[in-house]
C-alpha atoms as a PDB file:
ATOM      1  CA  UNK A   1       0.000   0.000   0.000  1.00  0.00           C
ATOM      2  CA  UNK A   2       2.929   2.634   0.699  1.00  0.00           C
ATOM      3  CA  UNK A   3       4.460   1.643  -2.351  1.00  0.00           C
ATOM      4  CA  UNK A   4       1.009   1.753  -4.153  1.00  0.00           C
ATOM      5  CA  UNK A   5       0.463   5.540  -2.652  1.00  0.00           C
ATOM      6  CA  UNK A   6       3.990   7.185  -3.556  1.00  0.00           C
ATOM      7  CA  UNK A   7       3.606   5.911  -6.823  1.00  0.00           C
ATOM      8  CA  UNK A   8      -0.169   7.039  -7.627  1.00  0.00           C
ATOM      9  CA  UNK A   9      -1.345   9.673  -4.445  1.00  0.00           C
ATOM     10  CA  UNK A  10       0.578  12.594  -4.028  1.00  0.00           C
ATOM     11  CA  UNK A  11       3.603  12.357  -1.359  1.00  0.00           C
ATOM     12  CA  UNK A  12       5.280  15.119   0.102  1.00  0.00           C
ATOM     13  CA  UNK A  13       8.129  16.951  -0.968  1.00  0.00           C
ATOM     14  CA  UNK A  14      11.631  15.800  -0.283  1.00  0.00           C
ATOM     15  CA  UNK A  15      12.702  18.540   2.152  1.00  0.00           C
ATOM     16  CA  UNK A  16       9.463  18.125   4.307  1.00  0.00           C
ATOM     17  CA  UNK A  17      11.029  15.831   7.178  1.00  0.00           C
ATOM     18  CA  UNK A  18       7.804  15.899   9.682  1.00  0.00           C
ATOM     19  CA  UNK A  19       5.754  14.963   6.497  1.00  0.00           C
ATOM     20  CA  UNK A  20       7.443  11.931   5.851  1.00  0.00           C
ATOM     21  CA  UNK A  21       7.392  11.036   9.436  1.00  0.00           C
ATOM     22  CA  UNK A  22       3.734  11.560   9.144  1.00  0.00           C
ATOM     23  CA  UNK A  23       3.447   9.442   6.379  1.00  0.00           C
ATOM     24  CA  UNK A  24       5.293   6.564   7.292  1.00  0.00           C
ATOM     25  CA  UNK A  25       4.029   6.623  11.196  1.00  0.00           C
ATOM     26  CA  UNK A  26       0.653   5.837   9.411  1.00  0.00           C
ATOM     27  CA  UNK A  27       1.978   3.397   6.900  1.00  0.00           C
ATOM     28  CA  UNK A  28       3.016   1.508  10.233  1.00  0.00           C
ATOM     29  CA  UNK A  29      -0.148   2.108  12.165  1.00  0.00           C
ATOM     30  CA  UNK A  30      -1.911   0.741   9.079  1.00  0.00           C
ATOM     31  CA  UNK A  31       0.328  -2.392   8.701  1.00  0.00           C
ATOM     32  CA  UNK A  32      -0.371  -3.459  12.607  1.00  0.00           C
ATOM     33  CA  UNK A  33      -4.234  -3.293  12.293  1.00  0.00           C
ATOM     34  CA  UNK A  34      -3.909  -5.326   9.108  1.00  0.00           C
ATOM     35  CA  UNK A  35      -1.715  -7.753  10.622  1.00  0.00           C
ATOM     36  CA  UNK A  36      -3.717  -8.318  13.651  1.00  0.00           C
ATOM     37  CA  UNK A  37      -7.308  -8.260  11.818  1.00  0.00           C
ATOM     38  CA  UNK A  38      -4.877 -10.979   9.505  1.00  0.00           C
ATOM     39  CA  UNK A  39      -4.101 -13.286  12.239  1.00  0.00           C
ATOM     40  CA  UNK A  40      -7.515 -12.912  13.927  1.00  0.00           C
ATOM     41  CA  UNK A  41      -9.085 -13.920  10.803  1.00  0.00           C
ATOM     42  CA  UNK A  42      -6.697 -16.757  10.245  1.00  0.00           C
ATOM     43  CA  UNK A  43      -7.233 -18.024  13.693  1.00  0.00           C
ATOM     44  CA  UNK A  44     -11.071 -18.377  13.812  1.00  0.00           C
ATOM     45  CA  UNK A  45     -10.673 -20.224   9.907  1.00  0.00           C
ATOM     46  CA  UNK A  46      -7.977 -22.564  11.613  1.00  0.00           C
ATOM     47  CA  UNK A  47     -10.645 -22.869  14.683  1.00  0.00           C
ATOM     48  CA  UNK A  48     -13.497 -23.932  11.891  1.00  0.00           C
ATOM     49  CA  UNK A  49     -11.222 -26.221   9.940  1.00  0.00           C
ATOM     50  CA  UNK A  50     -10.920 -28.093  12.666  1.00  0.00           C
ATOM     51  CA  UNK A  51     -13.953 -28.160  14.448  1.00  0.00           C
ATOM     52  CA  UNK A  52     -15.455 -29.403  11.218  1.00  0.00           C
ATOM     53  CA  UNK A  53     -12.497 -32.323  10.238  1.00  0.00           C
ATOM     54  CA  UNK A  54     -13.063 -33.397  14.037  1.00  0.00           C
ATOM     55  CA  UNK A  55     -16.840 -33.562  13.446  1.00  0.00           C
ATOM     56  CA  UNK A  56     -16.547 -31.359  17.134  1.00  0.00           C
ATOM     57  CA  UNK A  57     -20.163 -30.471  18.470  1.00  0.00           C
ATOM     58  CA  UNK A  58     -19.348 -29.147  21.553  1.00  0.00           C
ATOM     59  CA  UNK A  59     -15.855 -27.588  21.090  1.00  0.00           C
ATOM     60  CA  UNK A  60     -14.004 -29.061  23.267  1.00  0.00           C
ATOM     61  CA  UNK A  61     -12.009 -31.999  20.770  1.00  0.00           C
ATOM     62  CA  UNK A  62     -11.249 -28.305  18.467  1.00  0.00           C
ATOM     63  CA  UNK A  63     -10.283 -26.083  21.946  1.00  0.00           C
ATOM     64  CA  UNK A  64      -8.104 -29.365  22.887  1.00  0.00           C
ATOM     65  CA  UNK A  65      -6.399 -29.543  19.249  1.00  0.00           C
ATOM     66  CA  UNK A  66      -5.536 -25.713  19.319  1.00  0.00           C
ATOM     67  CA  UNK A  67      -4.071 -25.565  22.660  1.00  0.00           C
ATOM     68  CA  UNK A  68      -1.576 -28.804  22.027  1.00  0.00           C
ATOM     69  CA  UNK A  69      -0.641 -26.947  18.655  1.00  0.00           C
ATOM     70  CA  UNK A  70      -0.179 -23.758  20.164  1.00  0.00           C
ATOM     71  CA  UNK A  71       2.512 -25.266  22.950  1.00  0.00           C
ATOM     72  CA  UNK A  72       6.151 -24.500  21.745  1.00  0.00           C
ATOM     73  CA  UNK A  73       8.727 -27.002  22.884  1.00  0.00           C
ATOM     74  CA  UNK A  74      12.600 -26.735  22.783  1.00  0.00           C
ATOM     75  CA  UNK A  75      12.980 -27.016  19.101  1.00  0.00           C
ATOM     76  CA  UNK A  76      10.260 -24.400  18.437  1.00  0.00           C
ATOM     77  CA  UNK A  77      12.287 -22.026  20.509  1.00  0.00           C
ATOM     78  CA  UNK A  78      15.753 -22.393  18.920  1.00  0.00           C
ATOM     79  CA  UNK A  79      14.239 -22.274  15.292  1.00  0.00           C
ATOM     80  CA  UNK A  80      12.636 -19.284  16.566  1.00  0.00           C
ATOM     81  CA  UNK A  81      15.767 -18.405  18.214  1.00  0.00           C
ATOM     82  CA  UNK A  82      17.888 -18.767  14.594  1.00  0.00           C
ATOM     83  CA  UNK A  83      15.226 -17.269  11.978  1.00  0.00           C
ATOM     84  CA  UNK A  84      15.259 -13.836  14.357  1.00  0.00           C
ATOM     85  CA  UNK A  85      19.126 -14.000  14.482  1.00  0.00           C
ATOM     86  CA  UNK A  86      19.039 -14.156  10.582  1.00  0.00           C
ATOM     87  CA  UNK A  87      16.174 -11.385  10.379  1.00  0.00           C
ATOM     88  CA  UNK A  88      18.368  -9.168  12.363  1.00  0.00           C
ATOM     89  CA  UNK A  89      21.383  -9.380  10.532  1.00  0.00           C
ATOM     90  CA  UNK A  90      19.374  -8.809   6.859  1.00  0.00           C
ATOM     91  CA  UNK A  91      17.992  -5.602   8.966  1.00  0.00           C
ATOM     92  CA  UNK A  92      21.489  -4.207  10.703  1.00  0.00           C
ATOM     93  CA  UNK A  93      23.357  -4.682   7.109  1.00  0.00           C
ATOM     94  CA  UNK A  94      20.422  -2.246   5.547  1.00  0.00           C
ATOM     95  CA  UNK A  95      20.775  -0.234   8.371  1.00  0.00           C
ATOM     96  CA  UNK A  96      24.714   0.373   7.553  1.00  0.00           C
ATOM     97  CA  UNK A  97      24.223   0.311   3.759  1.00  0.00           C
ATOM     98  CA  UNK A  98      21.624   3.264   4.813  1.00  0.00           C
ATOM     99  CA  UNK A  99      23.923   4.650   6.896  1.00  0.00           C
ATOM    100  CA  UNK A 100      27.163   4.685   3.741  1.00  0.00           C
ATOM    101  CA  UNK A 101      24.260   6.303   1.445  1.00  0.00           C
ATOM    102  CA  UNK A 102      23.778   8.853   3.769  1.00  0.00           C
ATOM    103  CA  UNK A 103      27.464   9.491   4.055  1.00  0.00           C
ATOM    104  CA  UNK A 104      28.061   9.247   0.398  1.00  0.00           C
ATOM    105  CA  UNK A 105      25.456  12.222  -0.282  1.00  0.00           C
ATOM    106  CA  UNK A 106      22.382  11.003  -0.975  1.00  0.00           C
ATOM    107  CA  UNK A 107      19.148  12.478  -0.176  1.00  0.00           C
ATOM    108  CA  UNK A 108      17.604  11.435   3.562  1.00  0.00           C
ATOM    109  CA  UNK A 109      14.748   9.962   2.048  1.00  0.00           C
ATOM    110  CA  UNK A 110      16.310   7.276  -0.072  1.00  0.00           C
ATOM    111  CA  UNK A 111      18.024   6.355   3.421  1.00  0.00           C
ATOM    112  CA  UNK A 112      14.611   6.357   5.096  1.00  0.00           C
ATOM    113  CA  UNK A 113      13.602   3.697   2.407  1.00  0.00           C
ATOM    114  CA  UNK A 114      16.754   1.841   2.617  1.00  0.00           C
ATOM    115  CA  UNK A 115      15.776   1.277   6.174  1.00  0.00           C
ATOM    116  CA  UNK A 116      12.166   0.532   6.179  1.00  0.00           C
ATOM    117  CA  UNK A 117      12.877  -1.675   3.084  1.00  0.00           C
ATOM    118  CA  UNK A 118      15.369  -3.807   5.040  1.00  0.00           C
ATOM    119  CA  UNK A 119      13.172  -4.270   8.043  1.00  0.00           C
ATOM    120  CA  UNK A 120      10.606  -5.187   5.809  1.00  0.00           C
ATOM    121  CA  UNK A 121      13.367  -7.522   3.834  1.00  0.00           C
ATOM    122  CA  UNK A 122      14.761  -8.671   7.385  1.00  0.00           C
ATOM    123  CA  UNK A 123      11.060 -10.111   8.296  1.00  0.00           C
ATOM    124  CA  UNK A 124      10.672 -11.787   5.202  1.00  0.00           C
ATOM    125  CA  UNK A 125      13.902 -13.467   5.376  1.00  0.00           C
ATOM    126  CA  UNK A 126      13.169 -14.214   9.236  1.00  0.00           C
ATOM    127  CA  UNK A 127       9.820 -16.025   8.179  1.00  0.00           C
ATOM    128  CA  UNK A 128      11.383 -17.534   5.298  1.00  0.00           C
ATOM    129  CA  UNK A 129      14.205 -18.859   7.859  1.00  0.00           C
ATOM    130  CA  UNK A 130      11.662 -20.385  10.128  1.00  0.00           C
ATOM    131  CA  UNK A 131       9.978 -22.302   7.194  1.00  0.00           C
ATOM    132  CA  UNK A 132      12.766 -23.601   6.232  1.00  0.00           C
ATOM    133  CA  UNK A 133      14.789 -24.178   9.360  1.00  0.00           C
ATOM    134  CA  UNK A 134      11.018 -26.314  10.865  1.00  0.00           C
ATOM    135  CA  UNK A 135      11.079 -28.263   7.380  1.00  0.00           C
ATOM    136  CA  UNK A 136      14.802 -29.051   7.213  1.00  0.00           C
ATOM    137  CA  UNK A 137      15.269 -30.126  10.826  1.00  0.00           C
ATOM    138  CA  UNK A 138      17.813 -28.225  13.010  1.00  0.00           C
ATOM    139  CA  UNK A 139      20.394 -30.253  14.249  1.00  0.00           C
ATOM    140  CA  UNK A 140      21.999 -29.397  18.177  1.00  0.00           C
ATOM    141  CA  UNK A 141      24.639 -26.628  17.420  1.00  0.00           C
ATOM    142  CA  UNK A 142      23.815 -25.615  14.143  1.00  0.00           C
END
């Protein structure tokens, strides 16, 4: 959606810091609600799925399901443990490469986006990480 808006709606001028904060504080706002109406949503589907696969009239086969999958054990913590580790690192190296832009010249903004782009890359490569880290297997030390 922010890319979406500085492409088609109007976004403020370059020099115009507090604008840009503006913008961006709502760009973040935005993404939070939409990731927890996401996971709400996703959540009561999940809850339906398996009330219905169980044949579950009274709810408590479903409410017994979703509490033994929701239960993280060792493993879940170190993969979860890893795939941050990895999403932090894709996020500090933007952070510097925004940091050598800024001292080679160039204009705050594309810094800004350097920045927000590699949180939003560090995430994705954090998620990505966990899938495959949980598919793979992690192995004691590694």
């Amino acid at each position: 959606a922010y890319i979406i808006y500085l492409r088609i709606g109007n976004p403020p001028p370059a020099e115009d810091i507090q604008a840009w904060a503006k913008l961006i504080l709502t760009f973040i706002g935005i993404s939070i609600a939409a990731q927890i109406a996401i996971q709400i949503l996703f959540h009561v589907i999940y809850a339906i799925r398996i009330a219905v696969k169980e044949n579950d009239k009274n709810g408590k086969k479903t409410e017994k399901i979703i509490s033994s999958s929701m239960m993280e054990d060792e493993r879940d913590k170190l993969i979860q443990l890893k795939s941050s580790h990895i999403g932090y690192i894709c996020s500090g190296i933007g952070t510097i490469i925004a940091l050598f832009a800024l001292a080679a010249g160039v204009s705050f903004i594309i810094a800004l986006h350097i920045i927000i782009g590699s949180a939003a890359a560090g995430s994705l490569t954090e998620g990505i990480a966990g899938i495959i880290l949980n598919e793979r297997g992690i192995r004691n030390g590694r």
